[in-house]
N, C-alpha and C. Protein backbone atom coordinates (compact mmCIF):
# COMPACT_ATOMS: atom_id res chain seq x y z
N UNK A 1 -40.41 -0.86 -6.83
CA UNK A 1 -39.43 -0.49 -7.84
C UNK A 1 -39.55 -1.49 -8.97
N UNK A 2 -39.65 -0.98 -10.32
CA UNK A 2 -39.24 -2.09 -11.27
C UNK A 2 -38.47 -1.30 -12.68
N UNK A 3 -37.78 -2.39 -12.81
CA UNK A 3 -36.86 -2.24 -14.25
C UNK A 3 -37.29 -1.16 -14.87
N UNK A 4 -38.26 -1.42 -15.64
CA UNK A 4 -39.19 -0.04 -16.26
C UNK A 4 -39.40 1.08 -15.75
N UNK A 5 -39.26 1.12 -14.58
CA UNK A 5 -39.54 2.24 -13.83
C UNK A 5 -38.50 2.92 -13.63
N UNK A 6 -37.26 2.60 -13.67
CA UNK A 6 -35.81 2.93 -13.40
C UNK A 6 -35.22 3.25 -14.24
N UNK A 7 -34.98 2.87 -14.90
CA UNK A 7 -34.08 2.76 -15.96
C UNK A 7 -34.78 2.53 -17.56
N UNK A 8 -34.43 3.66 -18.23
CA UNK A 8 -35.43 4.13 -19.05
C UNK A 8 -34.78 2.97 -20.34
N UNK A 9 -35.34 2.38 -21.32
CA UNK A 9 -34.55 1.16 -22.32
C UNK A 9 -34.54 -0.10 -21.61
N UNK A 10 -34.09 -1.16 -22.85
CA UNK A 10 -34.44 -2.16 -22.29
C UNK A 10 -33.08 -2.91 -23.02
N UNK A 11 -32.35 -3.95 -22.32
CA UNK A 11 -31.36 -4.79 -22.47
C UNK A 11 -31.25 -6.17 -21.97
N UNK A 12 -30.46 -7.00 -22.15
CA UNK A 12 -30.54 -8.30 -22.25
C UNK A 12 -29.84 -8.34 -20.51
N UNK A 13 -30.42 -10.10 -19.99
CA UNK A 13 -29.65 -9.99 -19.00
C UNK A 13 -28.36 -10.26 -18.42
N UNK A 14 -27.75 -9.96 -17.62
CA UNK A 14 -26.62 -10.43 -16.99
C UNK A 14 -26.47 -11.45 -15.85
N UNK A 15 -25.21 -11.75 -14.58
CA UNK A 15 -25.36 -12.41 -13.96
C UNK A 15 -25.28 -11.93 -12.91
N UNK A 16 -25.28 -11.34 -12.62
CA UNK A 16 -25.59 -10.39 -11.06
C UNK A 16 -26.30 -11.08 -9.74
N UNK A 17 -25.73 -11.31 -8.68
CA UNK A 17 -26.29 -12.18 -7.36
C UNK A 17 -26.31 -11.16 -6.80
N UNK A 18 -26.52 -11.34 -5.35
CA UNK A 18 -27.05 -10.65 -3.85
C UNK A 18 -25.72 -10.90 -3.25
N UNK A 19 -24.63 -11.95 -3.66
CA UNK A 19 -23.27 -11.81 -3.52
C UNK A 19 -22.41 -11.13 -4.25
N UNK A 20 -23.16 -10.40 -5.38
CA UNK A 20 -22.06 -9.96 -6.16
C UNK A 20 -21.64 -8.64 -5.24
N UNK A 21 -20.65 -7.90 -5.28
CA UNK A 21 -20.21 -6.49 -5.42
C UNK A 21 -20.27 -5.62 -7.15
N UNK A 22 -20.76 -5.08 -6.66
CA UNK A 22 -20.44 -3.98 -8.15
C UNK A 22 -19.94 -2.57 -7.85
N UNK A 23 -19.52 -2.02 -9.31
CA UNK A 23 -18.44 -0.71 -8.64
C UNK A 23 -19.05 0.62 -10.22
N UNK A 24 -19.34 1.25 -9.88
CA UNK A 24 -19.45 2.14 -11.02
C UNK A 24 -18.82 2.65 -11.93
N UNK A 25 -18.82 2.04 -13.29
CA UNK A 25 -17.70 2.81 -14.08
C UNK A 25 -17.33 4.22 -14.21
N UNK A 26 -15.50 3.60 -14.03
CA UNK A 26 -14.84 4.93 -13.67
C UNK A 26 -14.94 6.32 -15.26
N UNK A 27 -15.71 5.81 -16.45
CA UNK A 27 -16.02 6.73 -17.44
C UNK A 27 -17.59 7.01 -17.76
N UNK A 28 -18.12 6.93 -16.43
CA UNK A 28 -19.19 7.61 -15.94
C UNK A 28 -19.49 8.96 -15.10
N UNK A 29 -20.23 9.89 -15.36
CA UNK A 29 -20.50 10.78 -14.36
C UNK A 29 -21.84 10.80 -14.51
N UNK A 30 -22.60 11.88 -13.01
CA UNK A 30 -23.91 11.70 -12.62
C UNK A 30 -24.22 12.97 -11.74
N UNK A 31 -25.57 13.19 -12.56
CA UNK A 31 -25.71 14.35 -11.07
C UNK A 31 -27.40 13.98 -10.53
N UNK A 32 -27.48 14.63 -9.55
CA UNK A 32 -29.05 14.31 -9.47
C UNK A 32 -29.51 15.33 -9.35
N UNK A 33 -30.92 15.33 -10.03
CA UNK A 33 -31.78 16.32 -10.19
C UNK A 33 -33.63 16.21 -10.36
N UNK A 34 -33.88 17.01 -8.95
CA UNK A 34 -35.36 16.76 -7.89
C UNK A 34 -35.34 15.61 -7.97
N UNK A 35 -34.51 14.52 -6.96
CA UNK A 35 -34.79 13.53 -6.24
C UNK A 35 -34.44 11.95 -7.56
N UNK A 36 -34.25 12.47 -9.36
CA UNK A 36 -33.84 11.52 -10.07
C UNK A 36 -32.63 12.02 -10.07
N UNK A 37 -31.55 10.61 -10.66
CA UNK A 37 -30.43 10.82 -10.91
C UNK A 37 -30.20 11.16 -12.97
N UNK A 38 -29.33 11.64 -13.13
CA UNK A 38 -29.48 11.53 -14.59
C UNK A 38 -27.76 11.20 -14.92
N UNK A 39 -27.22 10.22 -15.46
CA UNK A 39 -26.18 9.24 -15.92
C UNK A 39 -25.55 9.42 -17.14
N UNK A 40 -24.06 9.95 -17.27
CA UNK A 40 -23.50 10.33 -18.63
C UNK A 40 -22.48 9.47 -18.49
N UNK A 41 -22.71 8.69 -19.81
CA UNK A 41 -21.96 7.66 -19.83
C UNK A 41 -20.58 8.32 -20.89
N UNK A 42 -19.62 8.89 -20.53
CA UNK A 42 -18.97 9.44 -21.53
C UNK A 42 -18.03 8.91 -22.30
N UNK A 43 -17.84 7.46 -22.28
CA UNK A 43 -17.53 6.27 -23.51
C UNK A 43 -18.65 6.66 -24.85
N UNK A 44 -19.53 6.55 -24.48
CA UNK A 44 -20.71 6.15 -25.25
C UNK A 44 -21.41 7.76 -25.98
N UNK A 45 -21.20 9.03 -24.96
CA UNK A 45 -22.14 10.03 -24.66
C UNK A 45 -23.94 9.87 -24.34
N UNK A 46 -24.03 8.95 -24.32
CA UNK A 46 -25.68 8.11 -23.88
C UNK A 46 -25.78 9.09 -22.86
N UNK A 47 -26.67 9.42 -22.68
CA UNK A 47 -27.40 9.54 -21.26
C UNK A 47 -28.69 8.54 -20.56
N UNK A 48 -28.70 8.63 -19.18
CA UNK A 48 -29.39 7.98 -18.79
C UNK A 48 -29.97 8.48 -17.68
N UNK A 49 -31.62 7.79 -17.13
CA UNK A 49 -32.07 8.50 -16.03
C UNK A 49 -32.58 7.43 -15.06
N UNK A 50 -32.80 7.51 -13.79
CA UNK A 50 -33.50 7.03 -12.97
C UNK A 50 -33.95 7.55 -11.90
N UNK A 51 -35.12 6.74 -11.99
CA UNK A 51 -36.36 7.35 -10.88
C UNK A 51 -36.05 7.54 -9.90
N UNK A 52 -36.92 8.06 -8.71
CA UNK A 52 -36.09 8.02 -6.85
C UNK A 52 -35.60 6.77 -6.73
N UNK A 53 -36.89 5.88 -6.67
CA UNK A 53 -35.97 4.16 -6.58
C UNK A 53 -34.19 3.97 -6.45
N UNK A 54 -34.60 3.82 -8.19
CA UNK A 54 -33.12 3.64 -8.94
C UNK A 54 -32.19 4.59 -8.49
N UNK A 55 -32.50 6.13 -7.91
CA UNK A 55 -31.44 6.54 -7.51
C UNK A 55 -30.98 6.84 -6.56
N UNK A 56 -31.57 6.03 -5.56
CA UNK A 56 -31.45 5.47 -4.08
C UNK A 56 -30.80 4.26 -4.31
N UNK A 57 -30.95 3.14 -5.14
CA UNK A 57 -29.79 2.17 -5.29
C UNK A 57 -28.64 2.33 -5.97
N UNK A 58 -28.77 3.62 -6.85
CA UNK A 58 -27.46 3.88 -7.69
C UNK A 58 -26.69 4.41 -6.01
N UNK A 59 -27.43 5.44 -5.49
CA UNK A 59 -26.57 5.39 -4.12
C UNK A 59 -25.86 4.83 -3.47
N UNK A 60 -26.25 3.61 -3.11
CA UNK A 60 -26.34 2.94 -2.57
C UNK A 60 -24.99 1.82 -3.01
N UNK A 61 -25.14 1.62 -4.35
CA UNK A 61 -24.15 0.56 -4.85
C UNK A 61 -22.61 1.64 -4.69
N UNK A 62 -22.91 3.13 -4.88
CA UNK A 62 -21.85 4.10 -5.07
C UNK A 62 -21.17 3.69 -3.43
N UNK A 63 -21.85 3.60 -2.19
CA UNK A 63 -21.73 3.84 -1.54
C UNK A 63 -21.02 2.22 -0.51
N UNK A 64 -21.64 0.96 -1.20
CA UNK A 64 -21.40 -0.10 -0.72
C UNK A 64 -20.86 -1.20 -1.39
N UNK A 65 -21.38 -1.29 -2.45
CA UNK A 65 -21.08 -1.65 -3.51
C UNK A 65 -21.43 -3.23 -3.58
N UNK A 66 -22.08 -3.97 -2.42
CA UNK A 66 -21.78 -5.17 -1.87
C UNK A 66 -23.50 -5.13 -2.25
N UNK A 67 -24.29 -5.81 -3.22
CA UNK A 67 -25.39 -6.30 -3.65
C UNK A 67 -26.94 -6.57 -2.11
N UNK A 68 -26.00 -7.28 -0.93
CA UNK A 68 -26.23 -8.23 -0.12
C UNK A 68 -26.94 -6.99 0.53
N UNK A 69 -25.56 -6.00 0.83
CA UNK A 69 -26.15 -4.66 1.67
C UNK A 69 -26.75 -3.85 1.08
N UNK A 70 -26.89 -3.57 -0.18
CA UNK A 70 -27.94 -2.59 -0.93
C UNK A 70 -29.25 -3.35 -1.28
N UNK A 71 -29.47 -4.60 -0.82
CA UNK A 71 -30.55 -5.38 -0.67
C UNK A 71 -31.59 -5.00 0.77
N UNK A 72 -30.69 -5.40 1.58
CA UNK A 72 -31.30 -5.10 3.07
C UNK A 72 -31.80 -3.55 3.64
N UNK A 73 -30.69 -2.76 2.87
CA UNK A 73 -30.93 -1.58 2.72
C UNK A 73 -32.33 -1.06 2.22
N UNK A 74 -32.24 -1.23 1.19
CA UNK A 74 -33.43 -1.00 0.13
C UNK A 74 -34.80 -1.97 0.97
N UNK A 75 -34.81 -3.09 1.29
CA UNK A 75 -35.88 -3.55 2.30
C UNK A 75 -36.13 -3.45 3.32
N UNK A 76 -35.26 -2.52 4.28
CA UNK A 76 -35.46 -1.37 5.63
C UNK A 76 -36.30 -0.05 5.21
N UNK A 77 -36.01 0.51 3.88
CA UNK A 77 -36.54 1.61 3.74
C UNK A 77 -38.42 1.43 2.75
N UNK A 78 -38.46 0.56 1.96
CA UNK A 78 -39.12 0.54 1.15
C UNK A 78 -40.57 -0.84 1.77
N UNK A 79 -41.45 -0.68 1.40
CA UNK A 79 -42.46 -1.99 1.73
C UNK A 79 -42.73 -2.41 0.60
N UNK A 80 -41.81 -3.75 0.28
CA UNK A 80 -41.78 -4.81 -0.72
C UNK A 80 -41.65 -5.58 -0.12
N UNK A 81 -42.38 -6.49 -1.20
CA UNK A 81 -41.70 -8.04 -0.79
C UNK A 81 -40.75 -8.69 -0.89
N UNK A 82 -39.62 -9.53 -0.29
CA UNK A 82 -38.51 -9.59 -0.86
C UNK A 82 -38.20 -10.40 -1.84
N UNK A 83 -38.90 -11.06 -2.37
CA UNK A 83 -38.60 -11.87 -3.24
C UNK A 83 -38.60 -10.73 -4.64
N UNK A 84 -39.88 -9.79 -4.99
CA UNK A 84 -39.91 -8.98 -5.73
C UNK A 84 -38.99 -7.89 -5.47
N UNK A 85 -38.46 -7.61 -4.75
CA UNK A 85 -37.24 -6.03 -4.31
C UNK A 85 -36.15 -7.33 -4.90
N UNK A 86 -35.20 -7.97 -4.38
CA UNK A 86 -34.79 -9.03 -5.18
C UNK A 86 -34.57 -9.01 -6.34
N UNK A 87 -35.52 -9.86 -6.80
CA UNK A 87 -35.55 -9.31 -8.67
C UNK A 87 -35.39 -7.92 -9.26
N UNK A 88 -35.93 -7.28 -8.63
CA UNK A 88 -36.23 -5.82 -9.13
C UNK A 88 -34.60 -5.30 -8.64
N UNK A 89 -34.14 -5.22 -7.63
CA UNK A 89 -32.67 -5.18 -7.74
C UNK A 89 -31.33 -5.22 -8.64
N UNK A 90 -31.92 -6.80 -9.05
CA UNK A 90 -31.25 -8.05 -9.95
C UNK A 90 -30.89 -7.41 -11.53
N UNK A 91 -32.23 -6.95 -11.62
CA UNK A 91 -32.77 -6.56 -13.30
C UNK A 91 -32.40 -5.17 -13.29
N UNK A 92 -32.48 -4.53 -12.32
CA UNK A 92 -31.67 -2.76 -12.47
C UNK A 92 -30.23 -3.26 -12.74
N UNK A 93 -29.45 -4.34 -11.94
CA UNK A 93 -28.06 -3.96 -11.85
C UNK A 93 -27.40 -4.41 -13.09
N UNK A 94 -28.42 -5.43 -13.33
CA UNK A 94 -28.06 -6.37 -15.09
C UNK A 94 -28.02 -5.13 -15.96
N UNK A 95 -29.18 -4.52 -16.19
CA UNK A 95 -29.59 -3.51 -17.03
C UNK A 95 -28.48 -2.26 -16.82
N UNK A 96 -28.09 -2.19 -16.00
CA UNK A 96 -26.93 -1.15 -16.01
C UNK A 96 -25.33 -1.58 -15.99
N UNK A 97 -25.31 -3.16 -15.66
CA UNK A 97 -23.92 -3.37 -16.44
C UNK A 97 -24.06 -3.47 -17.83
N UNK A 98 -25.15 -4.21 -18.05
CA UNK A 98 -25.37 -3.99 -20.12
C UNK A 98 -25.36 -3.11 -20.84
N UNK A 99 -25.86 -1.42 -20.01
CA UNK A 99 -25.31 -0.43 -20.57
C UNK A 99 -23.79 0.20 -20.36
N UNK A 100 -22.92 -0.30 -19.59
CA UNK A 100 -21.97 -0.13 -19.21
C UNK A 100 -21.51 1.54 -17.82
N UNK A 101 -22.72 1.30 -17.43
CA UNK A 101 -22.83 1.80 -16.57
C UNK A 101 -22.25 1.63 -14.68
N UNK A 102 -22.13 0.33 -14.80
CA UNK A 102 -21.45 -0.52 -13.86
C UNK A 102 -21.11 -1.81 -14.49
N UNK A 103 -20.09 -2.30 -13.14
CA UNK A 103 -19.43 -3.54 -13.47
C UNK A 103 -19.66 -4.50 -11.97
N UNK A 104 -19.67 -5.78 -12.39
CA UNK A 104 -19.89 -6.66 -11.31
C UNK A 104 -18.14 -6.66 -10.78
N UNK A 105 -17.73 -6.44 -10.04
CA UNK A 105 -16.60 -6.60 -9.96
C UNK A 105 -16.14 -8.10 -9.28
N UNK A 106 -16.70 -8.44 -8.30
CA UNK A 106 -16.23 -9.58 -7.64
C UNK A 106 -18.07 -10.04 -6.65
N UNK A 107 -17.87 -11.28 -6.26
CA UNK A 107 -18.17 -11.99 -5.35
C UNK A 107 -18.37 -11.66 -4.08
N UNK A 108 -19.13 -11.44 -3.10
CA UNK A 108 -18.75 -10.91 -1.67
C UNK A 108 -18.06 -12.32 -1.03
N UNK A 109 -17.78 -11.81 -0.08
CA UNK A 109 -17.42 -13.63 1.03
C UNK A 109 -18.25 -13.72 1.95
């Protein structure tokens, strides 16, 4: 998986950990379509798309929201390395709070 590959544009980064939680903004909707997701940001009207990857972790964060577990997750299913799934994680979730697509909400414990 990488940035480029996901998430179509390019933005500055954020601070996003493997402890963070994130939560999807509530003036977002999404549908998926053949296996990508496609992202209406309806603050903005932007649209946005991502690859299977990205929309197996957009899943994923919808679903857990906890960084730590959509990490382990994503490295049960996929053959990466973790240091690169990691980053590549890191830089999707930055890149989609910068579009305001999600929010880091808190810290895990």
């Amino acid at each position: 998986m990488s940035v480029e590959d996901s998430v179509r544009g390019t933005v500055p980064m954020s601070r996003a950990t493997l402890s963070s939680v994130v939560t999807i903004n509530p003036d977002v909707t999404f549908r998926e379509l053949d296996g990508e997701i496609v992202i209406l940001n309806l603050e903005t009207g932007i649209y946005f798309g991502l690859d299977a990857v990205g929309a197996r972790t957009w899943r994923l964060i919808e679903d857990h929201g906890s960084l730590g577990v959509v990490f382990e997750a994503l490295r049960s299913e996929y053959d990466a390395v973790p240091s690169v799934l990691e980053r590549d994680l890191l830089e999707l979730v930055d890149h989609l709070c910068a579009k305001g697509l999600t929010r880091v909400a808190a810290k895990s414990t």
